[in-house]
Protein backbone atom coordinates (compact mmCIF):
# COMPACT_ATOMS: atom_id res chain seq x y z
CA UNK A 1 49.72 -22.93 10.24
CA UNK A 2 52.22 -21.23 6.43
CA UNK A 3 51.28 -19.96 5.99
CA UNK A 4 52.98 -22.02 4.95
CA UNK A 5 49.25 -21.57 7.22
CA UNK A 6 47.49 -17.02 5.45
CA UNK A 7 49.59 -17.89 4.94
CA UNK A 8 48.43 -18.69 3.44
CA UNK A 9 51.22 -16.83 4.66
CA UNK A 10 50.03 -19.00 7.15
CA UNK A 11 50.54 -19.76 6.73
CA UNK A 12 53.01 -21.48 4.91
CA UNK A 13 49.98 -22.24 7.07
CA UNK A 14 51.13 -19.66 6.71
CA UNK A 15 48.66 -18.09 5.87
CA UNK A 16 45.05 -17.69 7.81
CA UNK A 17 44.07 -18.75 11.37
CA UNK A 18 41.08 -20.67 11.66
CA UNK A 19 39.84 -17.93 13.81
CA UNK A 20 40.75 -15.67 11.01
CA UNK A 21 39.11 -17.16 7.98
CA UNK A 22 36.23 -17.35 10.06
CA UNK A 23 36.00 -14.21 11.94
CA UNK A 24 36.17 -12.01 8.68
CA UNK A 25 33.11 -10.12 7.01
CA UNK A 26 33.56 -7.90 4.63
CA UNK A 27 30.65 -5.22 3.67
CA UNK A 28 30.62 -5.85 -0.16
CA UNK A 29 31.91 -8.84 -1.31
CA UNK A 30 30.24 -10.89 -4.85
CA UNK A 31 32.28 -13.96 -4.45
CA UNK A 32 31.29 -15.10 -0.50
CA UNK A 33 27.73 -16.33 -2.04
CA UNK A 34 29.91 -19.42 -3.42
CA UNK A 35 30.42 -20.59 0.12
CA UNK A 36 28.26 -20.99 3.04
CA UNK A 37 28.60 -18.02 5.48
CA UNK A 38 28.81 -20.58 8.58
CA UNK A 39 28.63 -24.04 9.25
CA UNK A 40 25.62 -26.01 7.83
CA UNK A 41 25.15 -28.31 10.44
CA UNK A 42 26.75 -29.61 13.71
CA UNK A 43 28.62 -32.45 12.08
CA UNK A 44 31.45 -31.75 9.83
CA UNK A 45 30.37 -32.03 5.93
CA UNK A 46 31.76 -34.21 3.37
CA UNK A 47 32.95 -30.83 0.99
CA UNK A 48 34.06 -29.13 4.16
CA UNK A 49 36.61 -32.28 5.27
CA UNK A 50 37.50 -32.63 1.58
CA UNK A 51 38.46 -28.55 1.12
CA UNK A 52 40.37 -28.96 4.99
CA UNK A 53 42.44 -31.83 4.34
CA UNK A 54 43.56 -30.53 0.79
CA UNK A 55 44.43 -27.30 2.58
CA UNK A 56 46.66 -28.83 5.06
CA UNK A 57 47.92 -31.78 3.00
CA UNK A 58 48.99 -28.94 0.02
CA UNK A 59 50.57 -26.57 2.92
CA UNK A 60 52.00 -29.83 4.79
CA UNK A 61 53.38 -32.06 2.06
CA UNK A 62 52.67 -30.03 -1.71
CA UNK A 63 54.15 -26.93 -0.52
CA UNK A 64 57.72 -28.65 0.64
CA UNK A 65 57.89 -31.30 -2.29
CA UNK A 66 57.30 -27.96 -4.75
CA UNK A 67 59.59 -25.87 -3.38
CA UNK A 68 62.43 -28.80 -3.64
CA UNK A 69 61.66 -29.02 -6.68
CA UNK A 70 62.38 -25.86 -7.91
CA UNK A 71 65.45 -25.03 -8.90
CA UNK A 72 66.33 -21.58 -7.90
CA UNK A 73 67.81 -19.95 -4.86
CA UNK A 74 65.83 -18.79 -1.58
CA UNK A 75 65.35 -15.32 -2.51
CA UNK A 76 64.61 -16.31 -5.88
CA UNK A 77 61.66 -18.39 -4.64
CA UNK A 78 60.50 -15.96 -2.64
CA UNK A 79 60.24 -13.42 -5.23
CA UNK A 80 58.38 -15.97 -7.44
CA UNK A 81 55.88 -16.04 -5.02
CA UNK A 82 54.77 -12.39 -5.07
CA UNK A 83 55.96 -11.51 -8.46
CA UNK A 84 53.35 -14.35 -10.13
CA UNK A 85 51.26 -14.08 -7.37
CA UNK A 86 49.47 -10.71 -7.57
CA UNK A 87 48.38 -11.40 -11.24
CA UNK A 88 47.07 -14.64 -9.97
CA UNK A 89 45.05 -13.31 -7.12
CA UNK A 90 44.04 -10.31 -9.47
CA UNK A 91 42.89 -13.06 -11.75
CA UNK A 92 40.95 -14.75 -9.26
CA UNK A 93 39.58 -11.29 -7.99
CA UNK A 94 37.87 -10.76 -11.61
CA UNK A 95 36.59 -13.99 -11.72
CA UNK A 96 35.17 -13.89 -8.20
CA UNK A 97 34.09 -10.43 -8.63
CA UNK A 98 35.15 -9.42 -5.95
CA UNK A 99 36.45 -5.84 -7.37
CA UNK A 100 33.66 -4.40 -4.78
CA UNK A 101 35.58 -5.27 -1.69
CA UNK A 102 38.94 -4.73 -2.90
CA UNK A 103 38.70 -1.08 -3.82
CA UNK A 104 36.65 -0.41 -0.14
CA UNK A 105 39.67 -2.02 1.60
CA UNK A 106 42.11 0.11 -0.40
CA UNK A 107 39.72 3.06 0.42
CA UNK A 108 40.07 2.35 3.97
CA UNK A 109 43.46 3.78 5.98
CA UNK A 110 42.63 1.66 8.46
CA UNK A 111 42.78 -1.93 6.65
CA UNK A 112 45.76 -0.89 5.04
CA UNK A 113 47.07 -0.30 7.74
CA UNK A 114 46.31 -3.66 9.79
CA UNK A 115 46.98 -5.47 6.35
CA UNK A 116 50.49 -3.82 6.02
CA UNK A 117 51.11 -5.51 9.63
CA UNK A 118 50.27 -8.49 8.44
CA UNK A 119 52.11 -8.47 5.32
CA UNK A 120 55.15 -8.50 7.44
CA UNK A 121 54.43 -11.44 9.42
CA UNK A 122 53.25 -13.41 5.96
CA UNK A 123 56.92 -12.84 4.64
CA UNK A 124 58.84 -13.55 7.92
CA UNK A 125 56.27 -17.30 7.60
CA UNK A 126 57.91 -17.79 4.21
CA UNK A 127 61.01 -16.96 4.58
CA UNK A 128 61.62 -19.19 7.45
CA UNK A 129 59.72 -21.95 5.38
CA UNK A 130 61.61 -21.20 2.20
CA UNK A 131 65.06 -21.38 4.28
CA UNK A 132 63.83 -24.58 6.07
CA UNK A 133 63.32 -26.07 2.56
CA UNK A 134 66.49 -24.83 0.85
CA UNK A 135 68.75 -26.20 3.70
CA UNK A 136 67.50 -29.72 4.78
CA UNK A 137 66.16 -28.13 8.04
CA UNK A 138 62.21 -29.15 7.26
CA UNK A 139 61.63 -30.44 10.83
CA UNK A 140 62.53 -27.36 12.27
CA UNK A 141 59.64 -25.79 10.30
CA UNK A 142 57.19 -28.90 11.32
CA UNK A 143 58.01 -27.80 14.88
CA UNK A 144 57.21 -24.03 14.46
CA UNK A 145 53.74 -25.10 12.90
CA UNK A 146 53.44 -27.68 16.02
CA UNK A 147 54.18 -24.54 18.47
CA UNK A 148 52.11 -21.89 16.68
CA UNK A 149 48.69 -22.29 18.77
CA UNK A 150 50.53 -22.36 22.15
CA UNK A 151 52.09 -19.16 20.69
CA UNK A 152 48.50 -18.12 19.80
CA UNK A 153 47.73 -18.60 23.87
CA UNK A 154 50.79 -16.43 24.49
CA UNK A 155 49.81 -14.01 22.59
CA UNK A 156 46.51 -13.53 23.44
CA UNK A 157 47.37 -13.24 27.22
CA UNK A 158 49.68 -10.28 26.38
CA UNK A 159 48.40 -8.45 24.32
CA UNK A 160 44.54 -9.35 24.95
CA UNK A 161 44.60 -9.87 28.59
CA UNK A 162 43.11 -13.04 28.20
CA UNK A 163 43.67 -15.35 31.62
CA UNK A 164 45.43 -18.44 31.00
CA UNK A 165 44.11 -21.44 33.26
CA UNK A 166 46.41 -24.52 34.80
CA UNK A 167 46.52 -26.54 31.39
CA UNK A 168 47.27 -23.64 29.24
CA UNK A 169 50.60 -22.56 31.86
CA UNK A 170 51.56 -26.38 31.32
CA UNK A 171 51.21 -26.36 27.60
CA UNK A 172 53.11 -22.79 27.16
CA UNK A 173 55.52 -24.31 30.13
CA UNK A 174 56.24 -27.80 27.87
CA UNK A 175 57.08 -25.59 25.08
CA UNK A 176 59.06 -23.65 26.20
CA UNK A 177 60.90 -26.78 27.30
CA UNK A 178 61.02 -28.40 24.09
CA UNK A 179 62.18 -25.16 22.11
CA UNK A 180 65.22 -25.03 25.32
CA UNK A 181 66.66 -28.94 24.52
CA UNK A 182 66.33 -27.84 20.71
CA UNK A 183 68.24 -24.87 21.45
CA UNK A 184 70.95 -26.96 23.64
CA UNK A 185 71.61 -29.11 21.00
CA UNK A 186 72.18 -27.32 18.45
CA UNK A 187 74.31 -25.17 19.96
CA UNK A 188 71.85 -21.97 18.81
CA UNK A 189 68.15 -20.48 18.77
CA UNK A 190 66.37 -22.70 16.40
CA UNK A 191 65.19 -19.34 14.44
CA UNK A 192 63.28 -21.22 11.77
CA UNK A 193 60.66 -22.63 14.71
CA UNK A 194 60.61 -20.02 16.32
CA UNK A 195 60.05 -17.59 13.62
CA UNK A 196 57.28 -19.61 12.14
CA UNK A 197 55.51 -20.11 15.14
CA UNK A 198 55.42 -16.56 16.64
CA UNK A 199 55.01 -14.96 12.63
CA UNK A 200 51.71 -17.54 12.22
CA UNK A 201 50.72 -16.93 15.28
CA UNK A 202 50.77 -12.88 15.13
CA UNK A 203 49.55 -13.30 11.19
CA UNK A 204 46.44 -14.41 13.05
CA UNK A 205 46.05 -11.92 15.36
CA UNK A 206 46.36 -9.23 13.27
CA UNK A 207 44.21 -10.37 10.08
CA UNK A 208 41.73 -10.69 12.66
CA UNK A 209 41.69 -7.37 12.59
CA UNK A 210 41.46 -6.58 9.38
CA UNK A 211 37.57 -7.62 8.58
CA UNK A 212 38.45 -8.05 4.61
CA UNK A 213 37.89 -12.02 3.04
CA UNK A 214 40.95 -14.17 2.49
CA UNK A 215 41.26 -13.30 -1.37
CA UNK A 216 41.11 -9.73 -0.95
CA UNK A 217 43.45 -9.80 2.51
CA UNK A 218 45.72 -11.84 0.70
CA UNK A 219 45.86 -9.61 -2.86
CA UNK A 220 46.63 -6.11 -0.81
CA UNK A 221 49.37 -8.27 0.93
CA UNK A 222 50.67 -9.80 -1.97
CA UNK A 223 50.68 -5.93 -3.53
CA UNK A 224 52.18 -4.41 -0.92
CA UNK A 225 55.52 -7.14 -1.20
CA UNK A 226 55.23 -6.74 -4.64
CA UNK A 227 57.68 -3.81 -5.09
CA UNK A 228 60.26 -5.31 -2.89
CA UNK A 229 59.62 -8.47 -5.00
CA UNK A 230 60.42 -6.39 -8.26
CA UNK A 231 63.49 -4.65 -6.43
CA UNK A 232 64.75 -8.26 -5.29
CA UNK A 233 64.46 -9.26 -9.08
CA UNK A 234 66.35 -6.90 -10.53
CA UNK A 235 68.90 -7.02 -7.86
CA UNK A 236 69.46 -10.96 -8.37
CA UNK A 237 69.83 -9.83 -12.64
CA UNK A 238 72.05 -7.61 -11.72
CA UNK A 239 74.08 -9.82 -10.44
CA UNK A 240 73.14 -12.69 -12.82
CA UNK A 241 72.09 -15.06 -10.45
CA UNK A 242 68.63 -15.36 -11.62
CA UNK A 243 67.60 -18.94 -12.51
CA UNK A 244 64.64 -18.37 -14.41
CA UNK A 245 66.25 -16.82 -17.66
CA UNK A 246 68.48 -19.97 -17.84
CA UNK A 247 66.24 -23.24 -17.00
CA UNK A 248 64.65 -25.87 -18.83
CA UNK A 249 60.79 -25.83 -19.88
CA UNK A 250 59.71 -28.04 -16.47
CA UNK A 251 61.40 -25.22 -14.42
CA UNK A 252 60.17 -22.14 -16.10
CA UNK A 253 56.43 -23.80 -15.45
CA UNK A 254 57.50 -24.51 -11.59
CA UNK A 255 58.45 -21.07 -11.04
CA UNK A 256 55.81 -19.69 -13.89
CA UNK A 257 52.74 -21.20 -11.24
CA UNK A 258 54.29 -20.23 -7.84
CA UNK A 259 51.36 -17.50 -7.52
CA UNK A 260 48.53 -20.14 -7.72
CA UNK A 261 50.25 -22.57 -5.29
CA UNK A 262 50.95 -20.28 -3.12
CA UNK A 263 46.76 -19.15 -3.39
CA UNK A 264 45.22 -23.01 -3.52
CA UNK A 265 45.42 -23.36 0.49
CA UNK A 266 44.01 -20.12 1.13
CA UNK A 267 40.90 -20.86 -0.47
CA UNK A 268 40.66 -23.99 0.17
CA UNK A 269 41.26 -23.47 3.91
CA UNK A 270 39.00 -20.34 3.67
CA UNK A 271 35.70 -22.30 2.14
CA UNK A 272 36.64 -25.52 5.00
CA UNK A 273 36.06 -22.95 7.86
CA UNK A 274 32.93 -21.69 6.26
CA UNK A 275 31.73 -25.40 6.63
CA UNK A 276 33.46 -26.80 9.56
CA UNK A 277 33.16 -25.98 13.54
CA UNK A 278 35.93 -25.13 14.75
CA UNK A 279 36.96 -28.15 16.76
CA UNK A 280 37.22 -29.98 13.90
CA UNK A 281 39.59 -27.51 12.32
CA UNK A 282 41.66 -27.20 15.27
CA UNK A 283 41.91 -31.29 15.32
CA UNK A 284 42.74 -30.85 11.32
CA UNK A 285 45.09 -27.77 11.59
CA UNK A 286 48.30 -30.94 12.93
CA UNK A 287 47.66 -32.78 9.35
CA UNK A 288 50.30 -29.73 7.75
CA UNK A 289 53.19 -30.04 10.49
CA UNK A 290 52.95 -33.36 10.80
CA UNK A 291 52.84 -33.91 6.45
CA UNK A 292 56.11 -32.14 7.01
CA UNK A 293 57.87 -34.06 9.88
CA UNK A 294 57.18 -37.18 7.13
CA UNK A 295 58.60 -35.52 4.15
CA UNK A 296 61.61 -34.19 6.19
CA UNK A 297 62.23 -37.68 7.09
CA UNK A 298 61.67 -39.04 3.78
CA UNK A 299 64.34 -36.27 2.99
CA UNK A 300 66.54 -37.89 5.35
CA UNK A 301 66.56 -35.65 7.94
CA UNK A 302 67.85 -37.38 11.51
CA UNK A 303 65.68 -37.60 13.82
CA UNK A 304 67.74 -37.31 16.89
CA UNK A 305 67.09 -38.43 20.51
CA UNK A 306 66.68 -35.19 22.02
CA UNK A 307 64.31 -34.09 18.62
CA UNK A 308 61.84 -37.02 19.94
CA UNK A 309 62.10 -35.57 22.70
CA UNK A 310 61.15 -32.12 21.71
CA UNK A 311 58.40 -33.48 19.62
CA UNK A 312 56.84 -35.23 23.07
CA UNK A 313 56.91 -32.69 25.08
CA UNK A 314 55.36 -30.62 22.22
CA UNK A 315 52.48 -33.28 21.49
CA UNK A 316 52.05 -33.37 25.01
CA UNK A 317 51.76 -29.52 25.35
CA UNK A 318 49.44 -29.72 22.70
CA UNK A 319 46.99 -32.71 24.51
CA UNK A 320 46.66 -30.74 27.64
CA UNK A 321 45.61 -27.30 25.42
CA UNK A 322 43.09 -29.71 23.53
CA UNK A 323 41.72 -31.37 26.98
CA UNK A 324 41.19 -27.86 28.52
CA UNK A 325 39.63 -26.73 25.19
CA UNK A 326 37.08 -29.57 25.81
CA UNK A 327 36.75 -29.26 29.36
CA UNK A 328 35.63 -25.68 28.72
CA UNK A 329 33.11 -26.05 25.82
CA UNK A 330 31.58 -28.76 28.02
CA UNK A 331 31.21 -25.93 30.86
């Protein structure tokens, strides 16, 4: 869900997957002794709601009201975000000391090499998200986020063989529906959804994969955009369309602190799924898309017949995957 859920990444939720954040274990790590390693009890904990709902309150209302704020162009933005980001995480890394599990993942072709997937989905997440923000076009982000877990489903049945029961065709089926009347309207392939939903949803896949912790997965990302980053730089002062050199002090602080709001949700959303079942983060996960749908509105954004009707079908997809998610665990 950048990441913004991963991301962080996503996620804008953009960055991690629950299933992500929960599913990694690194071998040497100094900083996971800060949280618990699983959840503490069978009922949700009063740290473990607080660290969820910042999570998906910063990636669902925080992260769009920031990036408005800022005064530079798309590209710019997303340049900030890696440029200020890997001394941030680095930062965080020493503090953490988590230098341990950093240089075994770079020692290790193979998380690299799952990582460097993943770095690819992480950008596609905010670029979408950035564009969405930039252009008045915020809703179409809050739908991607809304579609990502039926994505998720998708996903997993192609490229996991997992079997999809009745409920699951009907969610995927509904959809699919709701992405088509988008797509009549406008005329086009709402790219922005659908970007965001199938980059979160193979961000989550992948990082599965990867078996490092969110600060370290997120750093080697972070480093491995960062020389595109640089390049992007220079190419915008080349062509003296760089903001930064020529704002006010309130800007050059925005821009100056992209790294650690980009970072915030990750480990935030990282230490709630340490604390929380999973049901609970799955119920949690629609606070971010729906955060957005309010600020886009609050943006005045229209919300047009055939968008409520989109958004139905999509809340509906979304209460038959939850009802056969129950019916199973009570199975």
């Amino acid at each position: 869900m950048n990441h913004e859920y991963d991301s962080i990444a996503a996620p804008e939720q953009a960055g991690l997957t629950i299933r992500d954040a929960t599913m990694t274990h690194p071998a040497t790590s100094n900083y996971h002794h800060l949280l618990p390693k699983h959840p503490t009890s069978t009922t949700p904990t009063t740290t473990g709601l607080t660290l969820a709902v910042t999570a998906f309150l910063w990636w669902g209302v925080v992260m769009p009201i920031y990036l408005g704020a800022v005064k530079a162009a798309p590209l710019e933005q997303l340049a900030q975000r890696v440029v200020f980001g890997v001394p941030a995480t680095l930062l965080l890394i020493i503090f953490a000391k988590a230098w341990p599990e950093l240089k075994e993942t770079f020692r290790s072709k193979r998380r690299l090499a799952v990582l460097a997937l993943s770095t690819i989905f992480m950008a596609g997440i905010w670029i979408a998200f950035i564009e969405a923000v930039a252009t008045g076009r915020l809703m179409d982000a809050s739908l991607g986020y809304y579609i990502a877990p039926l994505v998720s489903v998708a996903l997993g049945m192609i490229f996991l063989g997992e079997r999809q029961r009745p409920l699951e065709w009907l969610a995927i089926a509904l959809a699919v529906a709701a992405v088509a009347i988008i797509a009549w309207q406008l005329g086009t392939i709402p790219w922005i959804a659908l970007t965001i939903a199938f980059c979160f949803a193979a961000y989550g896949l992948v990082r599965k994969k990867a078996h490092t912790g969110p600060l370290v997965g997120v750093t080697v990302e972070l480093i491995f955009l960062f020389p595109f980053a640089g390049a992007l730089y220079l190419w915008l002062a080349a062509r003296d369309t760089v903001a930064i050199t020529t704002t006010t002090t309130v800007q050059l602080t925005l821009m100056l602190v992209a790294g650690f709001v980009v970072i915030v949700p990750f480990l935030t959303f990282a230490g709630a799924a340490r604390r929380l079942r999973l049901s609970t983060l799955g119920i949690l996960q629609y606070i971010a898309p729906t955060g957005q749908m309010l600020i886009a509105l609050i943006n005045g954004e229209p919300l047009t017949t055939t968008r409520i009707i989109a958004f139905s079908l999509i809340w509906l997809a979304l209460a038959c995957y939850g009802l056969d998610s129950l019916r199973q665990r009570r199975r």
